[in-house]
Structures are given as C-alpha cells and as structure tokens.
PDB file of N, CA and C in Angstrom:
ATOM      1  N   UNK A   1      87.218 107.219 105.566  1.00  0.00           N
ATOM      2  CA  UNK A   1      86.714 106.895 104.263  1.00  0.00           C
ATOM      3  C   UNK A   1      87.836 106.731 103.269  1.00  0.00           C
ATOM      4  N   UNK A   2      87.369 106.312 101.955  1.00  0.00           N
ATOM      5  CA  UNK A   2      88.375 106.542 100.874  1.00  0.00           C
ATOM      6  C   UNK A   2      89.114 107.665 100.514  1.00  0.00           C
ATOM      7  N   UNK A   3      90.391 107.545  99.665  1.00  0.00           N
ATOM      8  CA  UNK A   3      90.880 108.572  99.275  1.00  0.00           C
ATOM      9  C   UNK A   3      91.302 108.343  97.538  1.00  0.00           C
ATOM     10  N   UNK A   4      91.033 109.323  97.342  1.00  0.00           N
ATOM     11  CA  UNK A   4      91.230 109.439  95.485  1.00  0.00           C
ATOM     12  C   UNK A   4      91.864 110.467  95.003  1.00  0.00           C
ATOM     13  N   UNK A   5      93.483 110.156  93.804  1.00  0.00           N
ATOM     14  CA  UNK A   5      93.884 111.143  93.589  1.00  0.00           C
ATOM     15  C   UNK A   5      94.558 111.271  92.156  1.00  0.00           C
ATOM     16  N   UNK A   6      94.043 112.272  91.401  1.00  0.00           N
ATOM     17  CA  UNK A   6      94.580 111.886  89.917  1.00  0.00           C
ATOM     18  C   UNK A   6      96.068 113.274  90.211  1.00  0.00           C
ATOM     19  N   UNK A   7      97.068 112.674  89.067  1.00  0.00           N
ATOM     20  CA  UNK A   7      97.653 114.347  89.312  1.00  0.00           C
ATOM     21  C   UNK A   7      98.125 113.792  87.813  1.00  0.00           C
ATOM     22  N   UNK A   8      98.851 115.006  87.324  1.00  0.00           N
ATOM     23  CA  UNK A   8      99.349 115.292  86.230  1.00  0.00           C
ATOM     24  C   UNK A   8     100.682 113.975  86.498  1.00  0.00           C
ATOM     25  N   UNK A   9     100.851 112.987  85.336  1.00  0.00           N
ATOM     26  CA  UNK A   9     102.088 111.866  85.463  1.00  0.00           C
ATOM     27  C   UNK A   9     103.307 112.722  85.216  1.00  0.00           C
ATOM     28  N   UNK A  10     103.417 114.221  84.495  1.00  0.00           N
ATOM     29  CA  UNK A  10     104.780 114.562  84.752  1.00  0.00           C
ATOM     30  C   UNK A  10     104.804 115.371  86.222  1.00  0.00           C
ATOM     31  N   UNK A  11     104.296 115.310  87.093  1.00  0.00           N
ATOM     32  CA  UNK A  11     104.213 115.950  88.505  1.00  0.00           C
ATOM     33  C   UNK A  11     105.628 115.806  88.821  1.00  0.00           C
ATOM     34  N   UNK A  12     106.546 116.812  89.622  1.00  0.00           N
ATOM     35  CA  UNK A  12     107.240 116.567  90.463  1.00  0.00           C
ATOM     36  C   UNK A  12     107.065 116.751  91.333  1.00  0.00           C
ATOM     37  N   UNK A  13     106.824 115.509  92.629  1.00  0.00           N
ATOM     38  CA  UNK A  13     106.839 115.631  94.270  1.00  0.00           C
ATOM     39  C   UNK A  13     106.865 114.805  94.898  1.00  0.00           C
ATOM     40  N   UNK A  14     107.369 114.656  96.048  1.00  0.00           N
ATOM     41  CA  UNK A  14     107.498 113.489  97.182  1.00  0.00           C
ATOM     42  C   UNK A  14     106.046 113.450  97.118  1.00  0.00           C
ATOM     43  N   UNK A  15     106.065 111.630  97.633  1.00  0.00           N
ATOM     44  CA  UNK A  15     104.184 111.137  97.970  1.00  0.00           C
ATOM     45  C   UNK A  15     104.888 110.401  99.351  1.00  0.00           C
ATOM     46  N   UNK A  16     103.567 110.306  99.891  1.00  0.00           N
ATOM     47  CA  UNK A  16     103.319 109.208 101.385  1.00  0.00           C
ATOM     48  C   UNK A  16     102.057 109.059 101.177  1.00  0.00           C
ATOM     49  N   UNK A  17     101.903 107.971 101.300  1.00  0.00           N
ATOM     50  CA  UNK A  17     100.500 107.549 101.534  1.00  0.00           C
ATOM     51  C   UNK A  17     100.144 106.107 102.213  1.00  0.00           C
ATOM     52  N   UNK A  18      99.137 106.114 102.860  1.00  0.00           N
ATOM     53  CA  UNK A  18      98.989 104.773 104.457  1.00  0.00           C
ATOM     54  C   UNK A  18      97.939 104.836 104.269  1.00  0.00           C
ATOM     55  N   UNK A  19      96.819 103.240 104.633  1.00  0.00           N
ATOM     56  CA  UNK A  19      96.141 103.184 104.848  1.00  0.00           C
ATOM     57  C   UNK A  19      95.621 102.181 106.237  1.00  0.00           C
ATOM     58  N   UNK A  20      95.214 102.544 107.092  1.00  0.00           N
ATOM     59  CA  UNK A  20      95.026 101.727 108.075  1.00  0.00           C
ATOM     60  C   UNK A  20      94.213 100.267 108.259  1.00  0.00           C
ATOM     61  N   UNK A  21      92.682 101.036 107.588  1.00  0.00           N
ATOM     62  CA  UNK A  21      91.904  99.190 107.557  1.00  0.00           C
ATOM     63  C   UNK A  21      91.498  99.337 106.047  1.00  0.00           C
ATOM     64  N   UNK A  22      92.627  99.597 105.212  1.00  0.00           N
ATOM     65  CA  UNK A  22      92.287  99.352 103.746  1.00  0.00           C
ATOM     66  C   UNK A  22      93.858  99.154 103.129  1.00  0.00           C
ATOM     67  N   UNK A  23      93.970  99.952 102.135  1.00  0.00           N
ATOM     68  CA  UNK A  23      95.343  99.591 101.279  1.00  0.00           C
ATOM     69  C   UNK A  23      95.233 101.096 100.761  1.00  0.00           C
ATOM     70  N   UNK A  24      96.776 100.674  99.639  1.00  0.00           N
ATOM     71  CA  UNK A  24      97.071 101.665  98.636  1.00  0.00           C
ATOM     72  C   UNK A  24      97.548 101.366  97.758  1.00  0.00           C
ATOM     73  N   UNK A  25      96.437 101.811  96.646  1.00  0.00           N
ATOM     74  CA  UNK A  25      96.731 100.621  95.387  1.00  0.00           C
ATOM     75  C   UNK A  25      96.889 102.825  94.337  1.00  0.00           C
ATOM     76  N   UNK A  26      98.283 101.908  93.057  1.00  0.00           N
ATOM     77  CA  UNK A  26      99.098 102.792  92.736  1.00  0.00           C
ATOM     78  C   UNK A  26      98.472 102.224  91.260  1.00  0.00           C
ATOM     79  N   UNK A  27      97.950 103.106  90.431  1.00  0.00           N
ATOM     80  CA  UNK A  27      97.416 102.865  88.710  1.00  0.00           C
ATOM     81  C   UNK A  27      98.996 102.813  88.262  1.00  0.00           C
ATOM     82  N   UNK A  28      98.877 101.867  87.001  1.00  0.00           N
ATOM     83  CA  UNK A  28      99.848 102.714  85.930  1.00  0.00           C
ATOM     84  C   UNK A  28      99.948 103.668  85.480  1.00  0.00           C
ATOM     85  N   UNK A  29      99.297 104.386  85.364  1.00  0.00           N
ATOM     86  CA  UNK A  29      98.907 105.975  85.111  1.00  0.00           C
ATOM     87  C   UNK A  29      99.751 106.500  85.465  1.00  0.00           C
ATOM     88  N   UNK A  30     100.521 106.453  87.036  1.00  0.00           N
ATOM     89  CA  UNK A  30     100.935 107.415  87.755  1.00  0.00           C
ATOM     90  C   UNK A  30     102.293 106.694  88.006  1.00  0.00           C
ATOM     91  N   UNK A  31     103.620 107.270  87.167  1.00  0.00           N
ATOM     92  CA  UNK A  31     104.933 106.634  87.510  1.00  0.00           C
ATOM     93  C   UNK A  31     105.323 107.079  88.164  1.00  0.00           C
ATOM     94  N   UNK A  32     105.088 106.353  89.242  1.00  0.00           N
ATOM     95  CA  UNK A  32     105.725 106.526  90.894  1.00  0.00           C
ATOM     96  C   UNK A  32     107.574 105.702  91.168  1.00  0.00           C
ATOM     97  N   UNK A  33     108.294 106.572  91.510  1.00  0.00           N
ATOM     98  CA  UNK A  33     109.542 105.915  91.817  1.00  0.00           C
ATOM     99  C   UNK A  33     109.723 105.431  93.758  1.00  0.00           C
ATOM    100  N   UNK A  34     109.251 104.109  93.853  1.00  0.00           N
ATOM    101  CA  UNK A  34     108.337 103.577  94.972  1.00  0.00           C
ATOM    102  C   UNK A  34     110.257 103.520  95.818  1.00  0.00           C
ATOM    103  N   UNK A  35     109.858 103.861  97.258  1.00  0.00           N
ATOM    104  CA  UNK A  35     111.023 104.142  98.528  1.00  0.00           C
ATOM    105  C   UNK A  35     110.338 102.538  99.165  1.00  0.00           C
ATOM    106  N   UNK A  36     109.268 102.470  99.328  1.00  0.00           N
ATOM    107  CA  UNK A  36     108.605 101.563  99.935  1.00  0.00           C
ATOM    108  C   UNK A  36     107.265 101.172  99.083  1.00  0.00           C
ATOM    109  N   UNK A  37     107.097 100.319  99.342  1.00  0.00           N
ATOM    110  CA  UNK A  37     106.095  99.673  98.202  1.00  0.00           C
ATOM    111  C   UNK A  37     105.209  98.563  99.040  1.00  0.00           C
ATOM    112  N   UNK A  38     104.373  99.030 100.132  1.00  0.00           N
ATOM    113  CA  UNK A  38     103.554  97.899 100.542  1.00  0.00           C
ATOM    114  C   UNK A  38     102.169  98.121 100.536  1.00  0.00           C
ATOM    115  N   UNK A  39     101.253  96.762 100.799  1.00  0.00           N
ATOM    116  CA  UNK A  39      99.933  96.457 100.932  1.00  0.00           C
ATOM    117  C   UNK A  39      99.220  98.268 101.989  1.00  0.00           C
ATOM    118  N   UNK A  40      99.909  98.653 102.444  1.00  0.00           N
ATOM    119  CA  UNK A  40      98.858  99.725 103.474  1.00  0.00           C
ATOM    120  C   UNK A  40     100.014 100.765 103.468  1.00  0.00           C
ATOM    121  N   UNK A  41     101.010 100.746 102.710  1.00  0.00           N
ATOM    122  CA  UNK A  41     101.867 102.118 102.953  1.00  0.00           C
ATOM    123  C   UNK A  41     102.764 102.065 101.408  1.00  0.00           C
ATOM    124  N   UNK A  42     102.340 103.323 101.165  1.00  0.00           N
ATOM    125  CA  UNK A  42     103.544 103.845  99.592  1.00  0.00           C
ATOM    126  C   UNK A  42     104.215 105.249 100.006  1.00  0.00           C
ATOM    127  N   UNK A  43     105.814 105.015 100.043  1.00  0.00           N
ATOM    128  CA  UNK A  43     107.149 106.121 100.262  1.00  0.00           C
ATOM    129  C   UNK A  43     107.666 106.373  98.882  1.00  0.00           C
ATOM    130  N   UNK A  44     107.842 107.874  98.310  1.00  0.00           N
ATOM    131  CA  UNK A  44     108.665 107.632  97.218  1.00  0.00           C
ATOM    132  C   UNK A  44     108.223 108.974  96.274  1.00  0.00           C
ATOM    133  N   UNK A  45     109.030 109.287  94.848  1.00  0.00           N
ATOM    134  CA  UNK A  45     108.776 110.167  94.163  1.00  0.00           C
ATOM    135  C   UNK A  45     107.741 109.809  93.113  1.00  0.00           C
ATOM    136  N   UNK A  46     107.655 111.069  92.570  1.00  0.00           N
ATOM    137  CA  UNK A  46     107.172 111.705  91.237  1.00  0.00           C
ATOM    138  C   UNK A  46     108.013 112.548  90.222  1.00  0.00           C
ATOM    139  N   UNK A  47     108.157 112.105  89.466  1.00  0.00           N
ATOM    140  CA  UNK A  47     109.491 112.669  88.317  1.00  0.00           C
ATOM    141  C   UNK A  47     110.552 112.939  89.480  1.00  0.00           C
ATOM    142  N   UNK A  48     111.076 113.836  89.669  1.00  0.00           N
ATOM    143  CA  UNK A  48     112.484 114.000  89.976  1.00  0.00           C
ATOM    144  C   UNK A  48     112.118 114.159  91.436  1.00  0.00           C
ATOM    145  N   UNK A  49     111.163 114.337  92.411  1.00  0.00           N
ATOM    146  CA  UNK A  49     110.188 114.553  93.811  1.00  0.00           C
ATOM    147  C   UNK A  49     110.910 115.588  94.254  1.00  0.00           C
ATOM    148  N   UNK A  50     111.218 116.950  93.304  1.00  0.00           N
ATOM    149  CA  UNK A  50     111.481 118.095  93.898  1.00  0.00           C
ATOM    150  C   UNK A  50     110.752 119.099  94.493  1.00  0.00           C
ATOM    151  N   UNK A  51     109.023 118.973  94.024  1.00  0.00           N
ATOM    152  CA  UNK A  51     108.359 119.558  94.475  1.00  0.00           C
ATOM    153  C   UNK A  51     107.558 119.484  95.693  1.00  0.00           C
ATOM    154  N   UNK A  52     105.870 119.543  95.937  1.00  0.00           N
ATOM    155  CA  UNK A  52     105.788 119.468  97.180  1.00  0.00           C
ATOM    156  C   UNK A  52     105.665 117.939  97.268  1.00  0.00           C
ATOM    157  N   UNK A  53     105.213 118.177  98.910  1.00  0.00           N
ATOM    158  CA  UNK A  53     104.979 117.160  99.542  1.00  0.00           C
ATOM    159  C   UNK A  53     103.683 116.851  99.516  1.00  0.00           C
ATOM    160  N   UNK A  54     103.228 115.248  98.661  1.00  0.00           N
ATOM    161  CA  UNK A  54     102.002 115.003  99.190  1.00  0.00           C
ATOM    162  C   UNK A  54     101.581 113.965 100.202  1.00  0.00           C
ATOM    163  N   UNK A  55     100.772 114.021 100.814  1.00  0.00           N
ATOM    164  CA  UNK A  55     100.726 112.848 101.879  1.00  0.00           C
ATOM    165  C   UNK A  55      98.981 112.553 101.509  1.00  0.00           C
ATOM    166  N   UNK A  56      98.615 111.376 101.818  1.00  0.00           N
ATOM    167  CA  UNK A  56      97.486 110.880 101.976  1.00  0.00           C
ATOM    168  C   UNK A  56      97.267 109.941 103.067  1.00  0.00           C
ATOM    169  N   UNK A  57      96.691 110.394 104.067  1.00  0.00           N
ATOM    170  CA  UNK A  57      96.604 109.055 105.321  1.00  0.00           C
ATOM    171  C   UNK A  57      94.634 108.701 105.125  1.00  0.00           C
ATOM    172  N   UNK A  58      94.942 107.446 105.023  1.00  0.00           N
ATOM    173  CA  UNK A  58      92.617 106.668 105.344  1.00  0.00           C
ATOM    174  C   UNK A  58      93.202 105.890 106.846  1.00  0.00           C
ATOM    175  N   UNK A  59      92.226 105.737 107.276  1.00  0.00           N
ATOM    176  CA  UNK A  59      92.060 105.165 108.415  1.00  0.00           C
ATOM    177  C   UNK A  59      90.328 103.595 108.035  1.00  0.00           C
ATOM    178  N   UNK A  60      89.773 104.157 107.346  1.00  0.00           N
ATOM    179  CA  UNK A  60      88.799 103.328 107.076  1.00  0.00           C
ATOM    180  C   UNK A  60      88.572 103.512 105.436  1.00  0.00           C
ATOM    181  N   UNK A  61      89.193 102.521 104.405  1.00  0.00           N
ATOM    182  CA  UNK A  61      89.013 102.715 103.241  1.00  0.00           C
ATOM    183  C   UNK A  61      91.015 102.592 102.526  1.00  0.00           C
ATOM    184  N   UNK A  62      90.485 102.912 101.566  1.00  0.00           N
ATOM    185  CA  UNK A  62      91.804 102.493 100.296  1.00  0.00           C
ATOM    186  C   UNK A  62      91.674 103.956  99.735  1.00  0.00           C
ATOM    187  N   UNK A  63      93.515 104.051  99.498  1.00  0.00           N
ATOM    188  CA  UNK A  63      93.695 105.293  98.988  1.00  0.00           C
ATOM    189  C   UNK A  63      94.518 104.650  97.360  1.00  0.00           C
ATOM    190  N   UNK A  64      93.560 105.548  96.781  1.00  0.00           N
ATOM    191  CA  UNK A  64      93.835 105.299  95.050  1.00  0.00           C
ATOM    192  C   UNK A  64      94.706 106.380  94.757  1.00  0.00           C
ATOM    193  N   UNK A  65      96.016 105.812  94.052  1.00  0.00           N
ATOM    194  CA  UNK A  65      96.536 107.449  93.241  1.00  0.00           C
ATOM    195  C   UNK A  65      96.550 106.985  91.451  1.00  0.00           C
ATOM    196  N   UNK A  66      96.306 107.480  90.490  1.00  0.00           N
ATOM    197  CA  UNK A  66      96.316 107.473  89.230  1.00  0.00           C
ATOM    198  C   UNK A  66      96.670 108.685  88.688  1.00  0.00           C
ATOM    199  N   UNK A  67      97.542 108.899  87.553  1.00  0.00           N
ATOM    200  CA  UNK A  67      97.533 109.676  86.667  1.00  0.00           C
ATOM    201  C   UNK A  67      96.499 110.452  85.973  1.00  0.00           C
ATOM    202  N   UNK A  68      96.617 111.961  85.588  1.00  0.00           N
ATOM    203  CA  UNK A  68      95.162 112.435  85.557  1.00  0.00           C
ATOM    204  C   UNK A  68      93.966 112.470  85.874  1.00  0.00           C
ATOM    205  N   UNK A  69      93.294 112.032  85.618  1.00  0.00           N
ATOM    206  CA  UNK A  69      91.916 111.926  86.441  1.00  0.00           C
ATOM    207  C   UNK A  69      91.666 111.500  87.534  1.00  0.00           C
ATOM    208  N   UNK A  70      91.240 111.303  88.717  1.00  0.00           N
ATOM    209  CA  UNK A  70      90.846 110.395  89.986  1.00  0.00           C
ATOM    210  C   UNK A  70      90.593 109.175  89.327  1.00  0.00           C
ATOM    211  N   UNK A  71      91.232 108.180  90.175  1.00  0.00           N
ATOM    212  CA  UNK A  71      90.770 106.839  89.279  1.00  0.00           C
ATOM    213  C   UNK A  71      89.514 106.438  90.516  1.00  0.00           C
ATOM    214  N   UNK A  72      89.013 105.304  89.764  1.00  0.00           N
ATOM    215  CA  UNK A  72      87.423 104.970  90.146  1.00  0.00           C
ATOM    216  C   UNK A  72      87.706 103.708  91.076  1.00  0.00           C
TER     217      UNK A  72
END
C-alpha cells in the first residue's frame, strides 16, 4: 500500500525511501538534501542527517514525504 510521512522541516536525519509499482514524490514542505533523486527511489539528508535513520520501502503504492503534517 501507500506510505505517508509528515516530519518536522528542521528534522535532522538520513531518509531512504523506494517504491516498487509506484513512486516517491518529495513536497516542498520537506527540504530534503537529495544523494539520489529518482522516479521510485529518494537517498539523502534532512538538515545536517545526523540523526536517525529513516527508511520507507511500498511495494504497491507511492510513498509521500512532506513537512509537518502527512501530506494527502
């Protein structure tokens, strides 16, 4: 299924996130400093990405990340 994720835009932490039969679409909301930047896979920080690690893997569906709130 889908995945949805708001976090605080001053967050510090590494992201990964893949999607298999969907995408990963990145809001402005959320200033991501992108390692990789494609249609089904995002590598890369959050403010300085000293903190944790987040990962998000879909297999069926699109993984959303936005600033604050879950975006829709």
């Amino acid at each position: 299924g889908a995945l949805m994720l708001g976090v605080p835009p001053n967050t510090n932490a590494a992201i990964e996130a893949s999607a298999i039969n969907g995408g990963v679409i990145l809001f402005e909301s959320l200033p991501v400093n992108a390692q990789t930047k494609e249609r089904q896979r995002l590598s890369g920080r959050l403010g300085t990405g000293g903190g944790p690690r987040i990962e998000l893997h879909a297999t069926n569906g699109n993984v959303r990340l936005g600033g604050g709130k879950p975006p829709t």
